[in-house]
C-alpha atoms as a PDB file:
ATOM      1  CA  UNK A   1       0.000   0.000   0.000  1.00  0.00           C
ATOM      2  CA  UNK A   2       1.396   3.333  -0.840  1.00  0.00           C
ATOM      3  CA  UNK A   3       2.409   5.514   2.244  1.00  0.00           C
ATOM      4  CA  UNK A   4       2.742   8.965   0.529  1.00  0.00           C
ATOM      5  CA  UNK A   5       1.080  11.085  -1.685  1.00  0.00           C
ATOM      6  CA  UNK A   6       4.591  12.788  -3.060  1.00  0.00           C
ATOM      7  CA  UNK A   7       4.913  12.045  -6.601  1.00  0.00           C
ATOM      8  CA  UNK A   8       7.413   9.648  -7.677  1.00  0.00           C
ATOM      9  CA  UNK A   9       9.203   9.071 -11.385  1.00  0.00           C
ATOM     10  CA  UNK A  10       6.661   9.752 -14.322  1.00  0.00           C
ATOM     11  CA  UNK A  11       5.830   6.844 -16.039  1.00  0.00           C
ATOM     12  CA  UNK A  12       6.225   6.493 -20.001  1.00  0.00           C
ATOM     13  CA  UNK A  13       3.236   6.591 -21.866  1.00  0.00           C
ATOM     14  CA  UNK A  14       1.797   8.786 -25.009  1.00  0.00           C
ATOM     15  CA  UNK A  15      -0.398  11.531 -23.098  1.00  0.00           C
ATOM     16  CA  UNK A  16      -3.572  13.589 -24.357  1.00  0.00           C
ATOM     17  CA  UNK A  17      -4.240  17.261 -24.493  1.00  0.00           C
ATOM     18  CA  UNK A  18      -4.471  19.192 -21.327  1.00  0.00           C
ATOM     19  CA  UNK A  19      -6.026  22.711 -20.953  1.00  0.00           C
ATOM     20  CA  UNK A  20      -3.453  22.997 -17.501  1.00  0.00           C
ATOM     21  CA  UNK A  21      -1.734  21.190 -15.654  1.00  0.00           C
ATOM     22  CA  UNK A  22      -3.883  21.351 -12.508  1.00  0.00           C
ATOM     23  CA  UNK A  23      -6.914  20.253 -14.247  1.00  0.00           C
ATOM     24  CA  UNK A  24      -6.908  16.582 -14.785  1.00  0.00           C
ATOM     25  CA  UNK A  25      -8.832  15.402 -17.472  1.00  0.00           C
ATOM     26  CA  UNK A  26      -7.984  16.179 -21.028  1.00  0.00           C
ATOM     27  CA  UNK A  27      -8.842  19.133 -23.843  1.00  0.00           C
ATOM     28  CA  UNK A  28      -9.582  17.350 -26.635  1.00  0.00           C
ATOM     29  CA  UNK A  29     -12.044  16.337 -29.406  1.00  0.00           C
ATOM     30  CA  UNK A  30     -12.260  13.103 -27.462  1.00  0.00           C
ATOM     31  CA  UNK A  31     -12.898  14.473 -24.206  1.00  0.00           C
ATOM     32  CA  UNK A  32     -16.038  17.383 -26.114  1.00  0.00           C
ATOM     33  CA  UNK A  33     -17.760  13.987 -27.360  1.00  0.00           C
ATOM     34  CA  UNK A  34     -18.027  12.955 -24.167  1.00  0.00           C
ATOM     35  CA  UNK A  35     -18.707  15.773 -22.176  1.00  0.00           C
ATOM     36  CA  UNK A  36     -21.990  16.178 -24.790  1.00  0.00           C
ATOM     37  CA  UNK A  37     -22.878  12.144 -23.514  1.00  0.00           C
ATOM     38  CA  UNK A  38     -21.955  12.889 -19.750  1.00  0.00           C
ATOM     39  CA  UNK A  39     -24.467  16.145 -20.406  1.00  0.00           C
ATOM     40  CA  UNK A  40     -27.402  13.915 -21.943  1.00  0.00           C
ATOM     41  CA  UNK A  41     -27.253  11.446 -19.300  1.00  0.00           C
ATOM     42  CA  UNK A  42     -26.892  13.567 -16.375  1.00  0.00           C
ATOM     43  CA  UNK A  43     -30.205  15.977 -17.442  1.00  0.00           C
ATOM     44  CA  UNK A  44     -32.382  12.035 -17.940  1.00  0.00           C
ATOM     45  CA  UNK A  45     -31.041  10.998 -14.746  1.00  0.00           C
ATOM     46  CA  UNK A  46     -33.108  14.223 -13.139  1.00  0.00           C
ATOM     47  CA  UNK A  47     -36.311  14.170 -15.297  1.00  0.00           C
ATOM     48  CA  UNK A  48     -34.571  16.403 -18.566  1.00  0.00           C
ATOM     49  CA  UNK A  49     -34.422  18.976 -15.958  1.00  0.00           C
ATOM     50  CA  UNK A  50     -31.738  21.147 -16.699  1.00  0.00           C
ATOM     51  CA  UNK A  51     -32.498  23.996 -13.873  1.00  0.00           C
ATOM     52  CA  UNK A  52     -34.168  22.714 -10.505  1.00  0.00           C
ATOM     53  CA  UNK A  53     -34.375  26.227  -8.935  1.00  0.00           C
ATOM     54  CA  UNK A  54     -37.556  27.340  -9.469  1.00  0.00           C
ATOM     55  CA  UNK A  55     -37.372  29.682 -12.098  1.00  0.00           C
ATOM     56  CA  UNK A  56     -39.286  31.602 -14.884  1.00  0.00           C
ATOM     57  CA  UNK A  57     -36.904  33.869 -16.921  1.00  0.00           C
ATOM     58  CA  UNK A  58     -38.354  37.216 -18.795  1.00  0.00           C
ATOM     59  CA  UNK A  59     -36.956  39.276 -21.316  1.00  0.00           C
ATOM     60  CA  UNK A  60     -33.165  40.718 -19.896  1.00  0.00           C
ATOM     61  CA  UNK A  61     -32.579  38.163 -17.809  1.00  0.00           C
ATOM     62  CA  UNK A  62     -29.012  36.749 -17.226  1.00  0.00           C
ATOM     63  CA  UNK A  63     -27.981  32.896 -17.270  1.00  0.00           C
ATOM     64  CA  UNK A  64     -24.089  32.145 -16.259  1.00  0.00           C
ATOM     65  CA  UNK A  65     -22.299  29.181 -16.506  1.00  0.00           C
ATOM     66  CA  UNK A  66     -18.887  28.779 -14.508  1.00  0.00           C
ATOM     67  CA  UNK A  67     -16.237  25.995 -15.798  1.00  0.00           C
ATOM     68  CA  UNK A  68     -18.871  25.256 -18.882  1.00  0.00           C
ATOM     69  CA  UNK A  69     -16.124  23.574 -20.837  1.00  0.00           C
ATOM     70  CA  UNK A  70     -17.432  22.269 -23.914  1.00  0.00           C
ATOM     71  CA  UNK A  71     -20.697  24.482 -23.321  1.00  0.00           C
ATOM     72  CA  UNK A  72     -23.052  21.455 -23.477  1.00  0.00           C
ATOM     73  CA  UNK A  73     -25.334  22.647 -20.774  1.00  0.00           C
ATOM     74  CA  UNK A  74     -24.878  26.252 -22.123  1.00  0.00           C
ATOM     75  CA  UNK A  75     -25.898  25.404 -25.383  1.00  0.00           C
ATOM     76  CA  UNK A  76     -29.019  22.888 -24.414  1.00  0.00           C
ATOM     77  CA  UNK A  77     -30.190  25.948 -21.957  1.00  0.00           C
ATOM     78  CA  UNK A  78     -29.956  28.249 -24.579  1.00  0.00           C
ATOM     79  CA  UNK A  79     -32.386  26.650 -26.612  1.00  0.00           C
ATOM     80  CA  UNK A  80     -35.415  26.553 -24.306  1.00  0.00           C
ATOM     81  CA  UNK A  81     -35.517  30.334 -22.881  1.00  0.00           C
ATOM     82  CA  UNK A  82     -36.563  33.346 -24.803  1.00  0.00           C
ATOM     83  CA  UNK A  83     -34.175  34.588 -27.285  1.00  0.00           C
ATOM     84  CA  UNK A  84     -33.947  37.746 -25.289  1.00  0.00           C
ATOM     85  CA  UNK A  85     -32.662  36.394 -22.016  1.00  0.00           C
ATOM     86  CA  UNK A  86     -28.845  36.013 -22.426  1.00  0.00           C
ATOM     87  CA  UNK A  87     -26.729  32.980 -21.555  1.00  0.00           C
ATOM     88  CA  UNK A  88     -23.170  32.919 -20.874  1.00  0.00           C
ATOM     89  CA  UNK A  89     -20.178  30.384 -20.365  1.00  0.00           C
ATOM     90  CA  UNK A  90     -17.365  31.043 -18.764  1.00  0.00           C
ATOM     91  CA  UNK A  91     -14.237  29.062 -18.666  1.00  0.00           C
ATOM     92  CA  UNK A  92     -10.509  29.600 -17.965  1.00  0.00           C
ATOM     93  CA  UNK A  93      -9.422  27.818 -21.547  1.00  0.00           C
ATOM     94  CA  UNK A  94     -11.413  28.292 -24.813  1.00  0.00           C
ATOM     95  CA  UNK A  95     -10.508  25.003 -26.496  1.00  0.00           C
ATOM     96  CA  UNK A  96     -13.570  23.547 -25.990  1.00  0.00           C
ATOM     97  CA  UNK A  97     -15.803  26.156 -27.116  1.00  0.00           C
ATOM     98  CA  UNK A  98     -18.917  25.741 -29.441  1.00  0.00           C
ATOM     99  CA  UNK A  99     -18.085  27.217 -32.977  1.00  0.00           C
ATOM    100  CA  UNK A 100     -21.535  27.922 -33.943  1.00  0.00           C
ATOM    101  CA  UNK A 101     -23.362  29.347 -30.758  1.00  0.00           C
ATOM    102  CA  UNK A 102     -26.755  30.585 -30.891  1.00  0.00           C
ATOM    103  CA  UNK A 103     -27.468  34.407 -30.972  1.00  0.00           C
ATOM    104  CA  UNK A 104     -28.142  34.552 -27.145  1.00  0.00           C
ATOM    105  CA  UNK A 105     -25.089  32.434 -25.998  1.00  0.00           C
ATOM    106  CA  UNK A 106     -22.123  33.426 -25.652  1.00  0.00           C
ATOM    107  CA  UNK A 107     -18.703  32.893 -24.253  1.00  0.00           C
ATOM    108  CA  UNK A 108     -15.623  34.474 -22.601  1.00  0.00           C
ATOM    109  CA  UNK A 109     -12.457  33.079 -20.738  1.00  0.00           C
ATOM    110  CA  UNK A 110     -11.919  33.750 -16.917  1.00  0.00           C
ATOM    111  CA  UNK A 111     -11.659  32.177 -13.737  1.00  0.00           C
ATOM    112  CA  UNK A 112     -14.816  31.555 -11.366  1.00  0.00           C
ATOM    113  CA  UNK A 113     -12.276  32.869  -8.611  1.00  0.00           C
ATOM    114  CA  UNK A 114     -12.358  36.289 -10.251  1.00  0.00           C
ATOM    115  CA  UNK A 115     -15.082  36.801 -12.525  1.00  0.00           C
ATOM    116  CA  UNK A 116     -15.489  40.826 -14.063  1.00  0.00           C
ATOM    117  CA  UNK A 117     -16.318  43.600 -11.181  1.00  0.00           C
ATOM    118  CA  UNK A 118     -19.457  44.690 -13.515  1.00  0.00           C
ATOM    119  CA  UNK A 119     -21.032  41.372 -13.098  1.00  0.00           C
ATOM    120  CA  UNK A 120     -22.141  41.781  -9.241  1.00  0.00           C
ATOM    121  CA  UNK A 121     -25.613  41.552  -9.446  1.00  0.00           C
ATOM    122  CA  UNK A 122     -25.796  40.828 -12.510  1.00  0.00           C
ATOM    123  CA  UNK A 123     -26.734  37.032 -13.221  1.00  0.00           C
ATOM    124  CA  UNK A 124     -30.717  35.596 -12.685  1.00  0.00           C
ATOM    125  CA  UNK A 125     -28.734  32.043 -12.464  1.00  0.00           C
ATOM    126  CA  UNK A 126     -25.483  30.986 -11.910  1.00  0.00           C
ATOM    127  CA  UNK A 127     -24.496  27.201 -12.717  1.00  0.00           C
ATOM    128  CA  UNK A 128     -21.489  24.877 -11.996  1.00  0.00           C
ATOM    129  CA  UNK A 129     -21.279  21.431 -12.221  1.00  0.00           C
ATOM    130  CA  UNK A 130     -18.180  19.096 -11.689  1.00  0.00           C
ATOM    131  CA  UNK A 131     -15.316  21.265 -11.463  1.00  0.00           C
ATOM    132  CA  UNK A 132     -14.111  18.659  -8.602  1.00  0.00           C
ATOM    133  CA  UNK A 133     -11.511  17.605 -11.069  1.00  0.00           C
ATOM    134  CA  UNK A 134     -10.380  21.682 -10.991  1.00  0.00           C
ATOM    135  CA  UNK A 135     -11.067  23.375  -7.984  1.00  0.00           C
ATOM    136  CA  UNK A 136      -8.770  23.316  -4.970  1.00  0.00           C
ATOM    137  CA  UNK A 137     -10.004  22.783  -1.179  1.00  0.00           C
ATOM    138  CA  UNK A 138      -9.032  25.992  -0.277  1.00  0.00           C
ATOM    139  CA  UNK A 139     -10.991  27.639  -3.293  1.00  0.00           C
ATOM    140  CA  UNK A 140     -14.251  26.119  -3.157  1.00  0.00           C
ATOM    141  CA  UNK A 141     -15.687  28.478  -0.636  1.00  0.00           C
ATOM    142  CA  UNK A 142     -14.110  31.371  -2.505  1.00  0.00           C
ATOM    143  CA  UNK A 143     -15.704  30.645  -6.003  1.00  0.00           C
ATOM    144  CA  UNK A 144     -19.099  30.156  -3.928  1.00  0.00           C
ATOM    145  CA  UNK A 145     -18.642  33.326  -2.947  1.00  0.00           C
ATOM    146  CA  UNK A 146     -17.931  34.974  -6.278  1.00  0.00           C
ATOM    147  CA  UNK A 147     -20.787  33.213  -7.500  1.00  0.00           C
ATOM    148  CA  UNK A 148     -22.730  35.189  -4.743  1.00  0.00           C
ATOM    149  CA  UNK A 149     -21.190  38.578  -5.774  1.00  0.00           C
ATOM    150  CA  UNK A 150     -22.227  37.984  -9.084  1.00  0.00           C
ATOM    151  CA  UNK A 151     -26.163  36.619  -8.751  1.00  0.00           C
ATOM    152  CA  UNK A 152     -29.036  38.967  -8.933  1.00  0.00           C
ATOM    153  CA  UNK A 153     -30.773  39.750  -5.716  1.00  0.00           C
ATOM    154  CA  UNK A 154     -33.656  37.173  -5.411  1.00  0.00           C
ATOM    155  CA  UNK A 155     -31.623  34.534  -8.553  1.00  0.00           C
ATOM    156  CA  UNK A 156     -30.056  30.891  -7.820  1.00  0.00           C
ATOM    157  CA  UNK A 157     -26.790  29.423  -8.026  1.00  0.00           C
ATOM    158  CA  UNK A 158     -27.241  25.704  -8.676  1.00  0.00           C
ATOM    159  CA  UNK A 159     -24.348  23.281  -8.462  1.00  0.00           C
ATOM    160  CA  UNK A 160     -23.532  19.617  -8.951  1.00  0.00           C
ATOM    161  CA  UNK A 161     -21.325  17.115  -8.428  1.00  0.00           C
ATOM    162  CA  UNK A 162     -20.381  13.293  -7.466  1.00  0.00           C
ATOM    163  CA  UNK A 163     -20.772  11.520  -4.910  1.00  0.00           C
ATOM    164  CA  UNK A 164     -19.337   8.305  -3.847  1.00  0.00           C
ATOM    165  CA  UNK A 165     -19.298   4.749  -5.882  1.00  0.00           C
ATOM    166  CA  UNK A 166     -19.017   2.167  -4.937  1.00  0.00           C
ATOM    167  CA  UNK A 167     -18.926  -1.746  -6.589  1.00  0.00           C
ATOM    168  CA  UNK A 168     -15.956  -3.795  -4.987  1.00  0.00           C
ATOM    169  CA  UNK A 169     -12.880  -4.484  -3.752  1.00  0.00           C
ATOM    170  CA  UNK A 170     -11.422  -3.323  -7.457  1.00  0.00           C
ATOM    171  CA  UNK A 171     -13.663  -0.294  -7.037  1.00  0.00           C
ATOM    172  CA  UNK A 172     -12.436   0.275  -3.744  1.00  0.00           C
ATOM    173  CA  UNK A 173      -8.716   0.152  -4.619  1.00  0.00           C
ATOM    174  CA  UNK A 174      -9.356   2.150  -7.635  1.00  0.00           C
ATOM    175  CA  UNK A 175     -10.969   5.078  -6.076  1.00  0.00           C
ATOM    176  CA  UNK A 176      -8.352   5.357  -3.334  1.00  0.00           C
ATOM    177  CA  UNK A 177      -5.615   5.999  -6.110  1.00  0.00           C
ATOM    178  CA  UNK A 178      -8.116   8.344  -7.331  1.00  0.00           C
ATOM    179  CA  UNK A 179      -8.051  10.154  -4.320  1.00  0.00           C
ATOM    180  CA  UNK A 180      -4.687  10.322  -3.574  1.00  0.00           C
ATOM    181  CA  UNK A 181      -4.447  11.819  -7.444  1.00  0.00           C
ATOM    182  CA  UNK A 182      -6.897  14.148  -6.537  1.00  0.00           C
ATOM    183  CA  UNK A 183      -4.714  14.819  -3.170  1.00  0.00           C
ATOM    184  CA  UNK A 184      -1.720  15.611  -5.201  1.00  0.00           C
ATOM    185  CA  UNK A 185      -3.265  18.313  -6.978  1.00  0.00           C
ATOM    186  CA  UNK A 186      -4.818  19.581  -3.824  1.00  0.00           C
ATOM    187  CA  UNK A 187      -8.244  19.146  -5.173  1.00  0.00           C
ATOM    188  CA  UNK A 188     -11.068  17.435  -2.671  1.00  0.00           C
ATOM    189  CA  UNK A 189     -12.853  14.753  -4.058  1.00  0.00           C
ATOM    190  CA  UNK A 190     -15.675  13.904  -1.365  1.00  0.00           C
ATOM    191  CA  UNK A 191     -16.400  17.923  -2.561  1.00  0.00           C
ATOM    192  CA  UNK A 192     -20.009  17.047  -3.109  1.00  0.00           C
ATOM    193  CA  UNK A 193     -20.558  16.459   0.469  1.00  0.00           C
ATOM    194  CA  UNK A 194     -19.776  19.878   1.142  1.00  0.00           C
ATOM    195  CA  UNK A 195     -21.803  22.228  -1.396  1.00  0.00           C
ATOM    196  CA  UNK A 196     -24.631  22.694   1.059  1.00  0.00           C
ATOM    197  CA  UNK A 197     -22.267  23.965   3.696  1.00  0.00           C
ATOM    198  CA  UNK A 198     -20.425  26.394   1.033  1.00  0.00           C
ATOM    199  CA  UNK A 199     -23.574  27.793  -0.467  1.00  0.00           C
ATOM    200  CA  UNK A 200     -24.754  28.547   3.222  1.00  0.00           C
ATOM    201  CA  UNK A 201     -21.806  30.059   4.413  1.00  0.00           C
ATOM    202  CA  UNK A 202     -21.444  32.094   1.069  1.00  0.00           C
ATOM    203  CA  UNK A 203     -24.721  33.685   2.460  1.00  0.00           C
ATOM    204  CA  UNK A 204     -27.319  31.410   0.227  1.00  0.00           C
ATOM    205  CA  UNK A 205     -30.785  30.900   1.936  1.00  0.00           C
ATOM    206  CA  UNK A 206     -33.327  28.328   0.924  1.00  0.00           C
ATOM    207  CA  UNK A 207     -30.639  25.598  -0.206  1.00  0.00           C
ATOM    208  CA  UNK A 208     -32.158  22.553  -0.931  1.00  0.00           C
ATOM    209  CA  UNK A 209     -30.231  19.347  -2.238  1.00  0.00           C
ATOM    210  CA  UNK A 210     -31.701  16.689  -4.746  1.00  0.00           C
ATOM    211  CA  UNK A 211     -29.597  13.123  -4.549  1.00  0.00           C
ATOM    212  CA  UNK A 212     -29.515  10.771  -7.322  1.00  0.00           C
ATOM    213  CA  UNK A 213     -28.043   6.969  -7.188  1.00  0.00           C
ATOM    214  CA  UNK A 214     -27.225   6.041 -10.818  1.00  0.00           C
ATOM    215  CA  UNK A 215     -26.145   2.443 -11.871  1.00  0.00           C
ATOM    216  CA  UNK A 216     -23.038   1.469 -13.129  1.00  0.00           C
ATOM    217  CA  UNK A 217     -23.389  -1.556 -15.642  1.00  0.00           C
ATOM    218  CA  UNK A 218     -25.425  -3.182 -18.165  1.00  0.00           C
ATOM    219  CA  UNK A 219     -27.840  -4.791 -15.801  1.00  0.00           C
ATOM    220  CA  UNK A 220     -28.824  -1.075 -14.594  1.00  0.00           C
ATOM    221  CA  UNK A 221     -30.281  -0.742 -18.365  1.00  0.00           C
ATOM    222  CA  UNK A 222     -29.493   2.172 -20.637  1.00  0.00           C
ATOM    223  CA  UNK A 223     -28.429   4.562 -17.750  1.00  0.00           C
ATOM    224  CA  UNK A 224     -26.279   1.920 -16.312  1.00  0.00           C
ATOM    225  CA  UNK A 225     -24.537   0.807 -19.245  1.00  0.00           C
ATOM    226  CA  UNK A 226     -24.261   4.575 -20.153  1.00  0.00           C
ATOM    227  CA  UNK A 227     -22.928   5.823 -16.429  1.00  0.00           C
ATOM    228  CA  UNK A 228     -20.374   2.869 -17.360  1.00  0.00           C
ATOM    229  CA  UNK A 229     -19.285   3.906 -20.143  1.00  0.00           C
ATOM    230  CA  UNK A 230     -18.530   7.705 -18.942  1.00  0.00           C
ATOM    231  CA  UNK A 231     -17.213   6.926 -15.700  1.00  0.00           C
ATOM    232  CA  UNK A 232     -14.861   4.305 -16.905  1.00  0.00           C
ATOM    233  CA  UNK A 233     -13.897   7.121 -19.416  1.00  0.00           C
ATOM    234  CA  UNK A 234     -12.942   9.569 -16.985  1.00  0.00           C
ATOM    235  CA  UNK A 235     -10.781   7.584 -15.324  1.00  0.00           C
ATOM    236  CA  UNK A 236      -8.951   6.014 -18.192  1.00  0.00           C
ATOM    237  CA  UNK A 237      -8.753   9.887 -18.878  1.00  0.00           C
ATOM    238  CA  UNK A 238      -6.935  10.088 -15.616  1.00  0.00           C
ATOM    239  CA  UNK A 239      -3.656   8.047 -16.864  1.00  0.00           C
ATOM    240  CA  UNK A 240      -1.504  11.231 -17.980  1.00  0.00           C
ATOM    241  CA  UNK A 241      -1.709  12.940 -13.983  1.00  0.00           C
ATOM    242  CA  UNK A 242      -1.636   9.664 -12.753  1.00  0.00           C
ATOM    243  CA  UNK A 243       1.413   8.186 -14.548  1.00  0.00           C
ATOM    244  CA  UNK A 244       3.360  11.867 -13.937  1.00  0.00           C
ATOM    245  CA  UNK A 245       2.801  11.195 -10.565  1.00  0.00           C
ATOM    246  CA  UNK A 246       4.760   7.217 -10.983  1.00  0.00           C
ATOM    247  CA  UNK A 247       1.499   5.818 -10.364  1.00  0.00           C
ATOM    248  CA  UNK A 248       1.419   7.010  -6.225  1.00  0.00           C
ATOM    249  CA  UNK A 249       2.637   3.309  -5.308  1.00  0.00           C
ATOM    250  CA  UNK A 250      -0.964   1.472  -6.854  1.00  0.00           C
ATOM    251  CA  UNK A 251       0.941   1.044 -10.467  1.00  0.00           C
ATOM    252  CA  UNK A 252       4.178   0.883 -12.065  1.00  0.00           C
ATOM    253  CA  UNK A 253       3.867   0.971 -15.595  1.00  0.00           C
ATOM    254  CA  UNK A 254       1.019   2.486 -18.378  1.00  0.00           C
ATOM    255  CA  UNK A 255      -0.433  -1.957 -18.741  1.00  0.00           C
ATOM    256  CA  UNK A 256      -1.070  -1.506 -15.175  1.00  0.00           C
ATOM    257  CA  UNK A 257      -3.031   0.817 -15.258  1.00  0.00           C
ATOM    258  CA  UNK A 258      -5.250   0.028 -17.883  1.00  0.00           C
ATOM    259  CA  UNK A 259      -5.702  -3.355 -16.239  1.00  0.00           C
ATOM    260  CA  UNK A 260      -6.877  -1.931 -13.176  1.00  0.00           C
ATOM    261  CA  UNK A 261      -9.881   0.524 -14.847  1.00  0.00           C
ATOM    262  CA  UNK A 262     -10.497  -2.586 -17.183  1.00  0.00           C
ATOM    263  CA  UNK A 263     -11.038  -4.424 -13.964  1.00  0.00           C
ATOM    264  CA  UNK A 264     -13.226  -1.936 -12.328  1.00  0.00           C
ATOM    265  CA  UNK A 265     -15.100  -2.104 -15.786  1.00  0.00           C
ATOM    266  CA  UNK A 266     -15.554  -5.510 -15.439  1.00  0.00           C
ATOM    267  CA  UNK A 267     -16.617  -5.449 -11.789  1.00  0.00           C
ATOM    268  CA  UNK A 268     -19.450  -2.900 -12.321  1.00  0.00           C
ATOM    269  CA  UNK A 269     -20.726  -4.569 -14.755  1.00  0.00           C
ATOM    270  CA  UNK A 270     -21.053  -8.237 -12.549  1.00  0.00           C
ATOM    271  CA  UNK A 271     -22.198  -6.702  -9.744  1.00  0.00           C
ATOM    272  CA  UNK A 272     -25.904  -5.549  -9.438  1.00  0.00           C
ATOM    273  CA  UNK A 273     -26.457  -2.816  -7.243  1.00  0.00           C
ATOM    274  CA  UNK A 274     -23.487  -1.016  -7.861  1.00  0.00           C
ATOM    275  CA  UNK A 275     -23.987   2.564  -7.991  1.00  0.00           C
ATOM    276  CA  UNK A 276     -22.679   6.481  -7.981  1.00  0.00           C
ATOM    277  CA  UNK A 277     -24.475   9.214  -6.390  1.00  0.00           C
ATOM    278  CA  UNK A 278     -25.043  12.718  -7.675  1.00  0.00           C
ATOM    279  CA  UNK A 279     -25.693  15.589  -6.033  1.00  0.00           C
ATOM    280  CA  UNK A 280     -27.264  18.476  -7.552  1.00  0.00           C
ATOM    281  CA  UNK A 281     -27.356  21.420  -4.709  1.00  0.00           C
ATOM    282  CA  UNK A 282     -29.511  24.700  -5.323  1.00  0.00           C
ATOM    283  CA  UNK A 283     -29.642  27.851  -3.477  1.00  0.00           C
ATOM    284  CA  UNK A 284     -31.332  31.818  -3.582  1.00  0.00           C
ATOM    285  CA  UNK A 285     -29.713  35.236  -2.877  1.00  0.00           C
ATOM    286  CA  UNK A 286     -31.996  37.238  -0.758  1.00  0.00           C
ATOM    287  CA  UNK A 287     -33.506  40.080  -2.581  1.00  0.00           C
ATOM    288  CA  UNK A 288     -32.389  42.149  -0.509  1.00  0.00           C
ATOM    289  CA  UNK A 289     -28.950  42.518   0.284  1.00  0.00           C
ATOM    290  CA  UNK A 290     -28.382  43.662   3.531  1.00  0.00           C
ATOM    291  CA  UNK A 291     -25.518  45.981   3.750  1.00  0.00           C
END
């Protein structure tokens, strides 16, 4: 069993496109294609809800999206609100953009840590979801509070992310070297078990949380077999930080490591009842700001 998190020799292997090297999953074509499946299944797994703050938007309103990446929630939002109400994605690279946006979208580069001064106030909803792979502990309650700043008095900030899977003893071994990844680059991935306490102490009132379990495998049916077939993604996305890092004492070489997800694969899909939670977590800004 490994005993430290420090990073050890990097391990040879051909790696994929990276928007930064603190955010560990890949910029690339590969990685848009499946950010538009991860998108589809995620909004069936909560009714084809895309917003669950309760919301009616008129003409001028604001929509924001922090960390929108490919802009697949962005883009799907865009598309069933009034022309007039404008919707905007944010991101800190540009890679991923759409190249054909719809007249009300639109896109700019920044960090959620330090979005424009002109924006306080500004935004009817702000969204986030899984930026666990890219925001640091010590951030988290920061960017909740820039998201605050920047909401309109009486708008919602709605965020989501995963919870814990769980399968088997492969499962189990595989998520602890996905911890200690996550450790190295200071991120915190039990995250999701914290968004109600950030959006409170940001100064959010009315924060309600909506929990999902979703299969993992074929015999879960099309969402299982889907989940599968994202999750299992992700982490084979994970081999370029986790090889840097000489594989944190769980691998030694690029075949080990594709073993081991091909094993956790392999185990979700034999065992019936294994599962991932999400957590979608949803909170208003008073209308009045006190001062």
């Amino acid at each position: 069993m490994p005993v430290s998190t420090l990073a050890c020799n990097p391990i040879p292997h051909v790696p994929r496109t990276f928007s930064c090297d603190q955010y560990i999953l890949p910029s690339d074509e590969i990685e848009r294609e499946r950010l538009q499946f991860q998108h589809e299944l995620i909004k069936r797994i909560y009714d084809n809800n895309l917003i669950l703050a309760p919301l009616k938007f008129n003409s001028g309103d604001k929509i924001l999206e922090c960390g929108t990446g490919s802009g697949a929630w962005v883009m799907d939002v865009s598309k069933g609100v009034p022309s007039s109400v404008g919707v905007h994605g944010l991101d800190i690279a540009s890679r991923l953009f759409p190249l054909s946006p719809p007249s009300n979208l639109s896109f700019s580069t920044s960090s959620v840590l330090g979005m424009p001064k002109e924006w306080e106030n500004s935004f009817k909803l702000v969204h986030q979801r899984l930026l666990m792979a890219g925001l640091q502990v010590e951030h988290w309650l920061k960017a909740t509070r820039e998201m605050y700043r920047v909401v309109a008095p009486g708008g919602w900030v709605q965020l989501g992310e995963v919870g814990f899977w769980r399968a088997g003893p492969a499962t189990k071994r595989h998520r602890e070297l996905v911890r200690t990844v996550f450790e190295s680059k200071g991120l915190l991935l039990d995250c999701a078990d914290h968004l109600e306490e950030w959006l409170k102490l940001a100064g959010f009132k009315n924060v309600r949380v909506e929990r999902r379990s979703i299969p993992l495998g074929g015999w879960g049916g099309r969402n299982g077999q889907e989940a599968m077939d994202n999750w299992i993604e992700v982490f084979r996305a994970m081999k370029t930080p986790t090889l840097n890092g000489g594989g944190f004492g769980y691998i030694n070489s690029e075949s080990e490591f594709d073993k081991m997800i091909d094993e956790v694969e392999r185990e979700w899909d034999q065992t019936p009842g294994a599962d991932m939670q999400f957590v979608i977590v949803y909170g208003q800004k008073e209308t009045q700001t006190k001062n």
